[in-house]
Every structure is written in structure tokens, then in C-alpha cells.
C-alpha atoms as a PDB file:
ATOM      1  CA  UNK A   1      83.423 -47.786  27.098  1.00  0.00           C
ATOM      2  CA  UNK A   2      81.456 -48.351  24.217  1.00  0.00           C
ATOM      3  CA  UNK A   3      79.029 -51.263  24.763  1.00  0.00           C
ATOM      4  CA  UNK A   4      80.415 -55.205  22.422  1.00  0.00           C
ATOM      5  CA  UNK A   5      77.829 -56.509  20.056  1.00  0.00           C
ATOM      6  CA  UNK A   6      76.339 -59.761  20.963  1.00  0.00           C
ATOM      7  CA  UNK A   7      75.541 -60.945  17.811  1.00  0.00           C
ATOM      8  CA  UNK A   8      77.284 -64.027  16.726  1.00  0.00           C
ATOM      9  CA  UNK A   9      79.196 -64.308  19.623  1.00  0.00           C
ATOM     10  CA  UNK A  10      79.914 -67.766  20.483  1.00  0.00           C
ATOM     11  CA  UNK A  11      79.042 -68.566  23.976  1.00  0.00           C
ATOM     12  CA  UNK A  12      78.808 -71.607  26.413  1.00  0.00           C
ATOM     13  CA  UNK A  13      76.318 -71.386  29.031  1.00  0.00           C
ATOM     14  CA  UNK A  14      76.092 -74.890  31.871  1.00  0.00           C
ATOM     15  CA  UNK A  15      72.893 -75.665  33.404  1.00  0.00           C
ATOM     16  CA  UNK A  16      70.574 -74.525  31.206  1.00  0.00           C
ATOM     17  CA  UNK A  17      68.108 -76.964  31.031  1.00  0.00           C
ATOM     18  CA  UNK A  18      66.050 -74.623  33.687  1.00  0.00           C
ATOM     19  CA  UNK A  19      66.348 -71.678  36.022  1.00  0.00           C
ATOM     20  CA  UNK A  20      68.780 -68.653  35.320  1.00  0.00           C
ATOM     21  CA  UNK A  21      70.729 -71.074  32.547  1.00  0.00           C
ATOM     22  CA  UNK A  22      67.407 -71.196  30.792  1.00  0.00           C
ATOM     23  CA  UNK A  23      66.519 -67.408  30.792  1.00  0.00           C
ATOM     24  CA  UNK A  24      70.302 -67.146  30.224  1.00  0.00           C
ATOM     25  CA  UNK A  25      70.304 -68.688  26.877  1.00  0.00           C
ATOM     26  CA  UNK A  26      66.892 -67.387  25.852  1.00  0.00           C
ATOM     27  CA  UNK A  27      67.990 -63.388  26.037  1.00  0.00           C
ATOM     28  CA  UNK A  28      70.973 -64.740  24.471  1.00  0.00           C
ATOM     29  CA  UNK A  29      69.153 -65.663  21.761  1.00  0.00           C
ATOM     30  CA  UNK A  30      67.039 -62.112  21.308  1.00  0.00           C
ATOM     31  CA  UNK A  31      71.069 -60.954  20.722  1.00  0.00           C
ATOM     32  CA  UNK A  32      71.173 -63.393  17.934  1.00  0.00           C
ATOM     33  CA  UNK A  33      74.308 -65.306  19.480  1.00  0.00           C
ATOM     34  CA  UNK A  34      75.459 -68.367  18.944  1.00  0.00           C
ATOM     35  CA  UNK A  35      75.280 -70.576  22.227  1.00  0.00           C
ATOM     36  CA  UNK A  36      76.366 -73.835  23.323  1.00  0.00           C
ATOM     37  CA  UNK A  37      74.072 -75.075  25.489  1.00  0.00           C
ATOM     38  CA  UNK A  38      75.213 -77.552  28.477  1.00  0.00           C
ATOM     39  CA  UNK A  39      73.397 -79.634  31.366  1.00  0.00           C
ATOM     40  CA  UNK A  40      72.306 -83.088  31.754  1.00  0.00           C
ATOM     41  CA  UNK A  41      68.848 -83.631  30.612  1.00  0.00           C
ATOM     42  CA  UNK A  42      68.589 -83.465  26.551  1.00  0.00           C
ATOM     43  CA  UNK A  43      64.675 -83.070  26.688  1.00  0.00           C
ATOM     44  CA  UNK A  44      64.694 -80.220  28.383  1.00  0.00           C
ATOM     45  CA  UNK A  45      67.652 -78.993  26.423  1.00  0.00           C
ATOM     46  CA  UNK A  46      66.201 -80.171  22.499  1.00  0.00           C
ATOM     47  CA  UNK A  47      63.241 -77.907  23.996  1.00  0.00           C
ATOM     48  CA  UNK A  48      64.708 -74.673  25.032  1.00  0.00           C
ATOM     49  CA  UNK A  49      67.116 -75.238  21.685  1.00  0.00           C
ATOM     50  CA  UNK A  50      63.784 -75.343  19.335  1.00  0.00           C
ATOM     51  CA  UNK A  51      63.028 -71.828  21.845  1.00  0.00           C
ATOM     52  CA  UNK A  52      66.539 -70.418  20.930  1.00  0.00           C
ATOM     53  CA  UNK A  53      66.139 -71.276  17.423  1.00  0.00           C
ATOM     54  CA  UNK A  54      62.692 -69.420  17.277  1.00  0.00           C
ATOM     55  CA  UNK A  55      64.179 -66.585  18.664  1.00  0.00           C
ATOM     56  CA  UNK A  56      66.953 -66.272  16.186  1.00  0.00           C
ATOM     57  CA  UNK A  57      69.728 -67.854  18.051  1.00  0.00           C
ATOM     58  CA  UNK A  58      72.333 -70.845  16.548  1.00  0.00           C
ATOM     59  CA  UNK A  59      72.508 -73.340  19.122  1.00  0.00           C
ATOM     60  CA  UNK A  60      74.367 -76.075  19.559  1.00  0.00           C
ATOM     61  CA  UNK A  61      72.966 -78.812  22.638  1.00  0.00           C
ATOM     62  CA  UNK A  62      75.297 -80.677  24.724  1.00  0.00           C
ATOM     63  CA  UNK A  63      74.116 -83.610  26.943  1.00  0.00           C
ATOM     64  CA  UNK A  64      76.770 -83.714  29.553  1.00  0.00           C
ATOM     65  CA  UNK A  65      77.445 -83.863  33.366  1.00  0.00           C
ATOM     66  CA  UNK A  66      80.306 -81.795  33.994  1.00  0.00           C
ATOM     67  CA  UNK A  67      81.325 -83.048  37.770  1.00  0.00           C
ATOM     68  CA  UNK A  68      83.528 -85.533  35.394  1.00  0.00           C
ATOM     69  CA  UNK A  69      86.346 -83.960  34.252  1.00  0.00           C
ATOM     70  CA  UNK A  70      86.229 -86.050  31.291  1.00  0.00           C
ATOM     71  CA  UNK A  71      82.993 -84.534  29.980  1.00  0.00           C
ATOM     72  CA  UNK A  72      84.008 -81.126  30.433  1.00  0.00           C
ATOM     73  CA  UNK A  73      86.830 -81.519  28.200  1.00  0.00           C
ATOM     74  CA  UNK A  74      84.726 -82.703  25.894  1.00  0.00           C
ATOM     75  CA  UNK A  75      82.484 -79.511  25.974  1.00  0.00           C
ATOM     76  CA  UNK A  76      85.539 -77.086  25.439  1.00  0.00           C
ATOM     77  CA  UNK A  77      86.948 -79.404  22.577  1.00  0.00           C
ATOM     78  CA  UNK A  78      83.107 -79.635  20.795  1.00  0.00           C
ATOM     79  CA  UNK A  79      82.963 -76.254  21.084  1.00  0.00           C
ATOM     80  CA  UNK A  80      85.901 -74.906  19.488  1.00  0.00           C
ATOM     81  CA  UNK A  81      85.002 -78.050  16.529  1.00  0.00           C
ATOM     82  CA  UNK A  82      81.774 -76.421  16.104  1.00  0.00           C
ATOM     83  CA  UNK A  83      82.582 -72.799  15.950  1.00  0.00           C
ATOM     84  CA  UNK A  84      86.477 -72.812  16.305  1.00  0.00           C
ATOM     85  CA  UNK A  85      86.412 -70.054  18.935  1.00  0.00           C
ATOM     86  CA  UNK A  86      84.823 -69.445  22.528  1.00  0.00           C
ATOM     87  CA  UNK A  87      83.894 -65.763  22.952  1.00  0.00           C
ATOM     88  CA  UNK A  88      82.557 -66.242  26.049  1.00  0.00           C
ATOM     89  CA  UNK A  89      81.843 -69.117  28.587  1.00  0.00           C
ATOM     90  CA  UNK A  90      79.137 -68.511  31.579  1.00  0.00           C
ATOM     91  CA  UNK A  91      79.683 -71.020  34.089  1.00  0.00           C
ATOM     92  CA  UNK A  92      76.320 -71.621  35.629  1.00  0.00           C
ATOM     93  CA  UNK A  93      75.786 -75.255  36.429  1.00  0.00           C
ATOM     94  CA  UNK A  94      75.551 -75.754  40.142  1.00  0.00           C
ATOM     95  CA  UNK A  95      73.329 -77.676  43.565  1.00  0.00           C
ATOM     96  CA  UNK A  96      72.823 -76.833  46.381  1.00  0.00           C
ATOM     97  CA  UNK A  97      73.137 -79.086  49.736  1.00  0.00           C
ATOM     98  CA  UNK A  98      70.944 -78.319  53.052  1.00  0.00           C
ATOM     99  CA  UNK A  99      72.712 -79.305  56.307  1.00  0.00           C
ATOM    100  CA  UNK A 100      75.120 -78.491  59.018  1.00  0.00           C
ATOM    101  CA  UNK A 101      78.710 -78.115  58.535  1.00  0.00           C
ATOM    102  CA  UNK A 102      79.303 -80.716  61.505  1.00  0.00           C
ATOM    103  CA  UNK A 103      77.284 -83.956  59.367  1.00  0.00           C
ATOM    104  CA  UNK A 104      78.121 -83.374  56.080  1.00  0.00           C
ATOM    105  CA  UNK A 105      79.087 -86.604  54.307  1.00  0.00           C
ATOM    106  CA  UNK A 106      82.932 -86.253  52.290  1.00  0.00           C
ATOM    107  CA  UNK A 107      81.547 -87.829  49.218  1.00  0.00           C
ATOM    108  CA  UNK A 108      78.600 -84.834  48.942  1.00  0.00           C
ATOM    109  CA  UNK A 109      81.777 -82.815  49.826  1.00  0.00           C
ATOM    110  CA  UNK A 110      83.841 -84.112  46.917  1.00  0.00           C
ATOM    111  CA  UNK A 111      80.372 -83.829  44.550  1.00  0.00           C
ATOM    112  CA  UNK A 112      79.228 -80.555  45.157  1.00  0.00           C
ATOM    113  CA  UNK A 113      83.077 -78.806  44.691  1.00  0.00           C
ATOM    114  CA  UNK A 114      83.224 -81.225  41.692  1.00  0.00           C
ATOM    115  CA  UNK A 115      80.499 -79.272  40.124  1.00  0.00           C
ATOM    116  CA  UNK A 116      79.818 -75.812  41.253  1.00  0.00           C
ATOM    117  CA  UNK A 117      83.657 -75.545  41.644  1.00  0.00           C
ATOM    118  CA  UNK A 118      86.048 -77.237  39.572  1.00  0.00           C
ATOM    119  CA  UNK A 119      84.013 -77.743  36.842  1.00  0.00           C
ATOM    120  CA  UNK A 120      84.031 -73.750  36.372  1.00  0.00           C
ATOM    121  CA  UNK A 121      87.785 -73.899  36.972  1.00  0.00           C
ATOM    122  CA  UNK A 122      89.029 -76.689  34.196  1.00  0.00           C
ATOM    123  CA  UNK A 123      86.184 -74.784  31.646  1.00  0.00           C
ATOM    124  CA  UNK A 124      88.088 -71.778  32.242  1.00  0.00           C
ATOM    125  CA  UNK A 125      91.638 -73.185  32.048  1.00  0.00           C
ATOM    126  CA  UNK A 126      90.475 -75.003  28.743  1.00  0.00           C
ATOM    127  CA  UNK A 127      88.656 -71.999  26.964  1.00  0.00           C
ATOM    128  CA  UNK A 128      91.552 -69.458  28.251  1.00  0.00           C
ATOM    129  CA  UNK A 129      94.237 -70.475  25.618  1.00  0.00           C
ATOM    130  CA  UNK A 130      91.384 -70.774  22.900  1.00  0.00           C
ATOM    131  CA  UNK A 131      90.227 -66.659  24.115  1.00  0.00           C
ATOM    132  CA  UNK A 132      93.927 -65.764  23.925  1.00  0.00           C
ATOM    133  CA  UNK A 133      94.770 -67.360  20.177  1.00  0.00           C
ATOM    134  CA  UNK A 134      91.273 -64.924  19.074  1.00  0.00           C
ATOM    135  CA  UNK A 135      92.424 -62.133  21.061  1.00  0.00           C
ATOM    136  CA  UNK A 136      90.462 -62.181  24.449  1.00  0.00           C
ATOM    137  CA  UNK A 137      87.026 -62.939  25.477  1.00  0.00           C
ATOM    138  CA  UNK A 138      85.351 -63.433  28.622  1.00  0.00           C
ATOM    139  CA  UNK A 139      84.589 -65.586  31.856  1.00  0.00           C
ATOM    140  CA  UNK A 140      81.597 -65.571  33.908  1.00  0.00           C
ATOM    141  CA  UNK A 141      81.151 -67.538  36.845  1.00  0.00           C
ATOM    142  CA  UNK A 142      77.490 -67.559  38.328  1.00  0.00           C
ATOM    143  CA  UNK A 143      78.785 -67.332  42.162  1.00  0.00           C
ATOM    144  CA  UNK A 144      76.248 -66.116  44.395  1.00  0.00           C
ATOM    145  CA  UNK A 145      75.361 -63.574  47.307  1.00  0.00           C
ATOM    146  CA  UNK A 146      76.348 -66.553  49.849  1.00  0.00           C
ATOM    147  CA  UNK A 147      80.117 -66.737  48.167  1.00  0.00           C
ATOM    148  CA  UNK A 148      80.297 -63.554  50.230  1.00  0.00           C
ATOM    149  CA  UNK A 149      78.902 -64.222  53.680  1.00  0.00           C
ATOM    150  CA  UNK A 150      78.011 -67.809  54.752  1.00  0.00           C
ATOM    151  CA  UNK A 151      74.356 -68.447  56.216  1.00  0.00           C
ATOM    152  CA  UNK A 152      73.284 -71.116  58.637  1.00  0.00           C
ATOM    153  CA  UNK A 153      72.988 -74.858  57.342  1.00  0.00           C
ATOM    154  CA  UNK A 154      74.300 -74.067  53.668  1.00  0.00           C
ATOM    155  CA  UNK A 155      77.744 -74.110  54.685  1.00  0.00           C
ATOM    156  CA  UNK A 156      79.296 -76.427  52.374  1.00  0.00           C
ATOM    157  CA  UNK A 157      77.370 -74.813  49.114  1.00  0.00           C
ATOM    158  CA  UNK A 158      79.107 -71.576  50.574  1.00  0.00           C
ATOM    159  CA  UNK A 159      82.498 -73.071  50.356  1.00  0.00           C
ATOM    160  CA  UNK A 160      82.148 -73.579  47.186  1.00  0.00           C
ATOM    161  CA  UNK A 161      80.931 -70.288  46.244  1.00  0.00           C
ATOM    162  CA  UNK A 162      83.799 -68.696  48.595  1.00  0.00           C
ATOM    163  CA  UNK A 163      86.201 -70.752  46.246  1.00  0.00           C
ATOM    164  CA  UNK A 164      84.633 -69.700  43.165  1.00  0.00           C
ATOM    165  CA  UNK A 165      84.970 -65.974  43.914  1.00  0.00           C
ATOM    166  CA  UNK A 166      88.656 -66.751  44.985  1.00  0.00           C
ATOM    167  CA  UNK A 167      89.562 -68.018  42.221  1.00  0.00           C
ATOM    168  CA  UNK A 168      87.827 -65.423  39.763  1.00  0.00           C
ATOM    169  CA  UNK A 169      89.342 -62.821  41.489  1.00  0.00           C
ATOM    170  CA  UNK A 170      93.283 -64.202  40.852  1.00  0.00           C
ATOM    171  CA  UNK A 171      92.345 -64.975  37.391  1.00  0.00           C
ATOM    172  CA  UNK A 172      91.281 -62.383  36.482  1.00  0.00           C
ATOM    173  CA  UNK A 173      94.032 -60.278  37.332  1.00  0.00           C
ATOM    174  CA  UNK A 174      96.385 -62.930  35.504  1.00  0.00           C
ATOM    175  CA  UNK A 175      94.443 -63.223  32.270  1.00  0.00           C
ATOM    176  CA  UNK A 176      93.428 -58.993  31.935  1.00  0.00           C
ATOM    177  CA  UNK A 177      96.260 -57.635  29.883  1.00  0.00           C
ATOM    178  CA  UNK A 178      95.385 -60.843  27.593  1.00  0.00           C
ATOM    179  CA  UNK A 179      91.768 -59.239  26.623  1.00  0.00           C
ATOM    180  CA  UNK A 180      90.329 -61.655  28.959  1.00  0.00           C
ATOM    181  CA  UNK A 181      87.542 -60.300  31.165  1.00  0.00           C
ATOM    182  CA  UNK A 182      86.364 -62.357  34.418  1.00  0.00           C
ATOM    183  CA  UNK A 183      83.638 -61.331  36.069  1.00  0.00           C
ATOM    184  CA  UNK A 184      81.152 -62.684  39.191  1.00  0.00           C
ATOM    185  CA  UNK A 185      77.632 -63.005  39.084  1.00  0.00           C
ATOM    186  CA  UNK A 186      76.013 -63.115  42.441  1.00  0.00           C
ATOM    187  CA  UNK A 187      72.382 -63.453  42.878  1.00  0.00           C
ATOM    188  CA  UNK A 188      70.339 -63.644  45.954  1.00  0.00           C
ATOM    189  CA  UNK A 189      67.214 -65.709  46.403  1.00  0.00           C
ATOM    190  CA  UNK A 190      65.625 -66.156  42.981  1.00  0.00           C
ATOM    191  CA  UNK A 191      62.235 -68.256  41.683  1.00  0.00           C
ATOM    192  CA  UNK A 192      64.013 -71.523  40.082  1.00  0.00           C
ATOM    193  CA  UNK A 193      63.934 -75.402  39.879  1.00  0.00           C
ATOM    194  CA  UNK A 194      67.408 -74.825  41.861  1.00  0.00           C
ATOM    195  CA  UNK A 195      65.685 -74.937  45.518  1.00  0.00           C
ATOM    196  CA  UNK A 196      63.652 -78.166  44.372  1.00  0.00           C
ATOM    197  CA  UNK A 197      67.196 -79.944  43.542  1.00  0.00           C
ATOM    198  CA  UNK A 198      69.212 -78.894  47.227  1.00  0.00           C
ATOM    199  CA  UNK A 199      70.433 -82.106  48.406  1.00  0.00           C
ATOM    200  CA  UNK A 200      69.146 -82.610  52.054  1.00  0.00           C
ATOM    201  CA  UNK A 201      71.356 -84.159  54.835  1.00  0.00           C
ATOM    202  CA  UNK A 202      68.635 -85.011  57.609  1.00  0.00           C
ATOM    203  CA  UNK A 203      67.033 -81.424  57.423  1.00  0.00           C
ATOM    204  CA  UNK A 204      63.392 -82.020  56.521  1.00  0.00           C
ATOM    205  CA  UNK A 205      62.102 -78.512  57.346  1.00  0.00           C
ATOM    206  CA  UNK A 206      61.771 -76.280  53.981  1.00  0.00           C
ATOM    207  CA  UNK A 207      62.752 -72.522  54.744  1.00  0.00           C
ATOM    208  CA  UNK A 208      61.008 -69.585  52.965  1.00  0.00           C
ATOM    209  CA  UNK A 209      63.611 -67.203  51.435  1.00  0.00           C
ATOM    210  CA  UNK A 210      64.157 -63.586  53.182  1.00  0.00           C
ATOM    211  CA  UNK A 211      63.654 -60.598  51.449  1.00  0.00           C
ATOM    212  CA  UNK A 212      63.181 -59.977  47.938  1.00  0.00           C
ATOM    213  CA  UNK A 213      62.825 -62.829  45.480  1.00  0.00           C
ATOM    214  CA  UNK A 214      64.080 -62.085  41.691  1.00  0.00           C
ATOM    215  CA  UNK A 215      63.222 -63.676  39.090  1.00  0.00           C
ATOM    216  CA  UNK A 216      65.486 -65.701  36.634  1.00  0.00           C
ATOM    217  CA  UNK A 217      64.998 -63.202  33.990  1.00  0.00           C
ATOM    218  CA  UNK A 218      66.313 -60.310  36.228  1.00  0.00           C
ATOM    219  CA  UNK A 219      69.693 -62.272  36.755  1.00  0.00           C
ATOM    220  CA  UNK A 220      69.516 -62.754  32.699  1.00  0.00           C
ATOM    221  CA  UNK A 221      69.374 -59.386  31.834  1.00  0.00           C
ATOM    222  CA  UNK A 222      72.157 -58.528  34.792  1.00  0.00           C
ATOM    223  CA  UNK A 223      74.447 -61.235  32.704  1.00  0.00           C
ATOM    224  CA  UNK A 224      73.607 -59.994  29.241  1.00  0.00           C
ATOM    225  CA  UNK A 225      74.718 -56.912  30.166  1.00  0.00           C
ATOM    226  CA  UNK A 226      77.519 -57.857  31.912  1.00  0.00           C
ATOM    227  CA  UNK A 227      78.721 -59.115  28.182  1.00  0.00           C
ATOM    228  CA  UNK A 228      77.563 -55.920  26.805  1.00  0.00           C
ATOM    229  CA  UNK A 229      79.889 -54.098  29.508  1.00  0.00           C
ATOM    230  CA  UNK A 230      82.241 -55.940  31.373  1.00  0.00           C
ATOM    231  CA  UNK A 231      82.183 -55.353  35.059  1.00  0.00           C
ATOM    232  CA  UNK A 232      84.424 -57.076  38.018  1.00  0.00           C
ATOM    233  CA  UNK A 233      80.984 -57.896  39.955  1.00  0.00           C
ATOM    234  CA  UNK A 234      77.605 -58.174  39.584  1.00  0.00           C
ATOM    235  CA  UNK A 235      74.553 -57.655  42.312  1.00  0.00           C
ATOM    236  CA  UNK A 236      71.017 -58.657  39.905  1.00  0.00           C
ATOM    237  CA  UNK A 237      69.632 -57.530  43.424  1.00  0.00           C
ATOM    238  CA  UNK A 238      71.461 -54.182  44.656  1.00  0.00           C
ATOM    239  CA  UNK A 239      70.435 -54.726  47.904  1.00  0.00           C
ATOM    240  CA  UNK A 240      72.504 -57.894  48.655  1.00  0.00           C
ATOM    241  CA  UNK A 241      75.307 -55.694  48.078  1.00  0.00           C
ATOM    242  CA  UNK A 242      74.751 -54.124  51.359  1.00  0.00           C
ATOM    243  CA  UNK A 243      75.146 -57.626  53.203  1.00  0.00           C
ATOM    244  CA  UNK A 244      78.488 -58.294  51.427  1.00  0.00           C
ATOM    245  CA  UNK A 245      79.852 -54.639  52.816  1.00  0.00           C
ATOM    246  CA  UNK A 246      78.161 -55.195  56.183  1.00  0.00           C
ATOM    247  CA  UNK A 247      79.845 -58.505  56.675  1.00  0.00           C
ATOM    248  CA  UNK A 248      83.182 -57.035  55.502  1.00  0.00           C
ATOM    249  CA  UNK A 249      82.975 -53.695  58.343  1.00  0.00           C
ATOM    250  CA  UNK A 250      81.282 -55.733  60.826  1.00  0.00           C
ATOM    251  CA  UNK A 251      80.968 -59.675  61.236  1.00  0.00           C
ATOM    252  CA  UNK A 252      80.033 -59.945  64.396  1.00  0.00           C
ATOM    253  CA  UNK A 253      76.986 -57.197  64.020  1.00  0.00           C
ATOM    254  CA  UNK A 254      75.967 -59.523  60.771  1.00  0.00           C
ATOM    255  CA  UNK A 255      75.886 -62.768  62.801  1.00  0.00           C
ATOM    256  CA  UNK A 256      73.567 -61.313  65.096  1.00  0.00           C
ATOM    257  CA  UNK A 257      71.048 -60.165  62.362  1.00  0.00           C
ATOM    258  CA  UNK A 258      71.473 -63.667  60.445  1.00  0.00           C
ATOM    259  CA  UNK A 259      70.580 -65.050  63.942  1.00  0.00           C
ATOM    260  CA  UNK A 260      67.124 -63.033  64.121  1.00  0.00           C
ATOM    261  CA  UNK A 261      66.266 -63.913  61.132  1.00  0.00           C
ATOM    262  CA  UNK A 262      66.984 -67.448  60.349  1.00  0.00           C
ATOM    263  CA  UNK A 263      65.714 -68.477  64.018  1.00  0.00           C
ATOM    264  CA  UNK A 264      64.143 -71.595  61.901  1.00  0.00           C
ATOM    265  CA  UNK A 265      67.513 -72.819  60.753  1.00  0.00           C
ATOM    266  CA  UNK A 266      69.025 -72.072  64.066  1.00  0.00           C
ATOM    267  CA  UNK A 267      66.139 -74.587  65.924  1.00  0.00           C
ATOM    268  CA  UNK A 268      67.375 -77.215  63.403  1.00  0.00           C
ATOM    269  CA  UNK A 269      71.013 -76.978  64.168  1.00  0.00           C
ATOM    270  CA  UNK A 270      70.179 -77.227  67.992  1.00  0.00           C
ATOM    271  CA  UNK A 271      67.887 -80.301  67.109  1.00  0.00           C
ATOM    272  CA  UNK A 272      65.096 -78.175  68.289  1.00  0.00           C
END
């Protein structure tokens, strides 16, 4: 398959006021495409939009906080305004939360799947009838390696990852013979603002990430050419692959290597 020009595509990208949103919209902008940038805090968004414009990108900032419903509709509906089609929407806006399964409050619950879950999902069942009426486009959804196999004490920001990759994988099945492409994006540990915003319940301790660390960019250039050619899945860090297929064969042998090495986590859960 030939690889799609970027240029003047019109895509949405969430939370990119920092982190892989940021680098995101800024190779985005190298491609000369025209982006629709989402998250909460305008400064940091007028910035990176004066960064995208510099580059050679149209951009067009939204201010919004998408874990209301209400403000997500209004990003779809701006959108197609502004530039009457969506080409192709990454949903990347997302926190994490820190703590046990056991003491984790119902409204974080309710917060967290409000944002790094059905946030993604309305987005998608908004832009889908807008990609169908221009003859496809495509869906990203910035999952991550933990959507595959859950760790210790980031149980409920799995969930939500589990249920993003669910999801993807039905839809895209339903929406493929419309031209509609869905695929998964999911990093492993990688340098961001994200680990300086994880919600805490109780757990004080900070835990140093194991293995290899990627950068932003490296998950940016994984996504931009993800648009270039469409694939089901993406791994920015091939490795983590190998956990996802390890957990699949062999659970049990998994647990017992998560257990060597996230003996830190595992003294917090015991109250150690």
C-alpha cells in the first residue's frame, strides 16, 4: 500500500498542551496538516499553536476539558465549522491514578473512565458519520502497553486502557468497509509531564520506570506513520510487544516476573 499524504489533512489531536500530544502536533505540522488542537490550558496551547504555525501547520486551538460530554461535542461540531471535514482524530488526552484496586474512590473511578475512556468513545461516534459523508478517514486511540497486561497499583488506569482497546477493536471491524481505519497506539514508559499529573490515592512512594524510556518524539513519529500507513496496532517500543504475547501464552509465568520486579509496589500494597 502506497503511503496517504499528510498534507492538509484535517486532524484533531486531545492533550496536547504537553507530552506525546505536543510532539504529536508538532511532526504534524512538518507534514503541513491542518490540526485542531485540544486540552485544557490555552497558554500552553496559544504557544505550541505559534510552534505549529512556524512550522507550516494551520491550527486551530481549542480550550476544552473533554471528561464533559458537553465540551466534546463541541470539539467535533467546531471542527467540522472550521474545516467541514475530520480526516483524522487522535485521541490522546488521558491521567493516570496511583493506588490499589481495593481503595480506589468511585468518583476518581467515574473521572478517570470519563476521560481516558469515554471521551475517546463519543469523539469517535461524533467524527464517524462526518469520515463516512467524505469517504473514510481514521481513528487513533493513544491506549497504552498497560491496556494489555495490568501492573501492580495502576489498576484502575488499566481498566480504562483495557476498555479502550476493547472498544477499538469492535469498531473497527464495524466501521472498515466504510474507509474508516482504527488503530491503537500503545506506548510504554515515556519522558512526559504525564507521570507529574498521576493522581495519588495514599501512595507517597514515586517508582522509577523499568526498562527502556522513549521519548515523546519516538511515539510521534510511530503515530505519524501510523497515518502514513494504517496499521491495527502500534508498539513505539518493540519490545513491549513481547510482554503483551507473554501475558497472552502464559499469565501466571508474567505475574511472577511483574512480582520481581515491582517488589517496591508490592511493599506498598502490603503496607510495608
Amino acid at each position: 500500500m502506497s503511503a496517504r499524504i499528510i498534507a492538509n489533512k484535517v486532524i484533531i489531536v486531545t492533550g496536547a498542551s504537553s507530552g506525546i500530544g505536543r510532539a504529536v502536533a508538532l511532526a504534524l505540522a512538518r507534514e503541513r496538516a491542518r490540526l485542531v488542537l485540544v486540552a485544557r490550558r490555552q497558554p500552553l496551547l496559544e504557544s505550541l499553536a505559534d510552534e505549529v504555525r512556524k512550522e507550516g501547520g494551520t491550527v486551530l486551538v481549542l480550550a476544552l476539558d473533554l471528561r464533559d460530554r458537553g465540551q466534546v461535542e463541541k470539539m467535533i461540531a467546531t471542527t467540522r465549522e472550521q474545516f467541514e471535514r475530520i480526516d483524522v482524530l487522535i485521541n490522546n488526552a488521558g491521567f493516570g491514578y496511583l493506588g490499589t484496586v481495593e481503595e480506589t474512590p468511585a468518583a476518581v473511578v467515574r473521572e478517570i473512565f470519563d476521560l481516558n475512556f469515554e471521551a475517546p468513545l463519543l469523539a469517535s461516534q461524533l467524527a464517524i458519520p462526518i469520515m463516512k459523508a467524505h469517504g473514510g478517514g481514521h481513528i487513533i486511540n493513544v491506549s497504552s502497553v498497560v491496556g494489555r497486561r495490568g501492573l501492580p497499583l495502576n489498576g484502575i488506569y488499566c481498566a480504562t486502557k483495557f476498555a479502550l482497546q476493547g472498544i477499538s477493536e469492535s469498531l473497527r471491524l464495524e466501521v472498515k468497509d466504510a474507509g474508516i481505519d482504527v488503530s491503537i497506539v500503545n506506548p510504554a514508559a515515556t519522558e512526559s509531564e504525564f507521570g507529574d499529573h498521576v493522581r495519588r490515592g495514599g501512595v507517597k512512594a514515586k517508582f522509577k520506570p523499568t526498562g527502556h524510556v522513549q521519548s515523546a518524539e519516538e511515539v510521534a513519529r510511530s503515530i505519524v506513520e501510523c497515518i502514513r500507513r494504517p496499521k491495527l496496532e502500534v508498539y513505539p517500543n518493540s519490545r513491549s510487544r513481547l510482554l503483551t504475547w507473554a501475558s497472552a501464552l502464559s499469565p501466571a509465568l508474567v505475574d511472577r516476573i511483574i512480582a520481581n520486579y515491582y517488589k517496591d509496589r508490592f511493599r506498598v500494597v502490603r503496607g510495608e
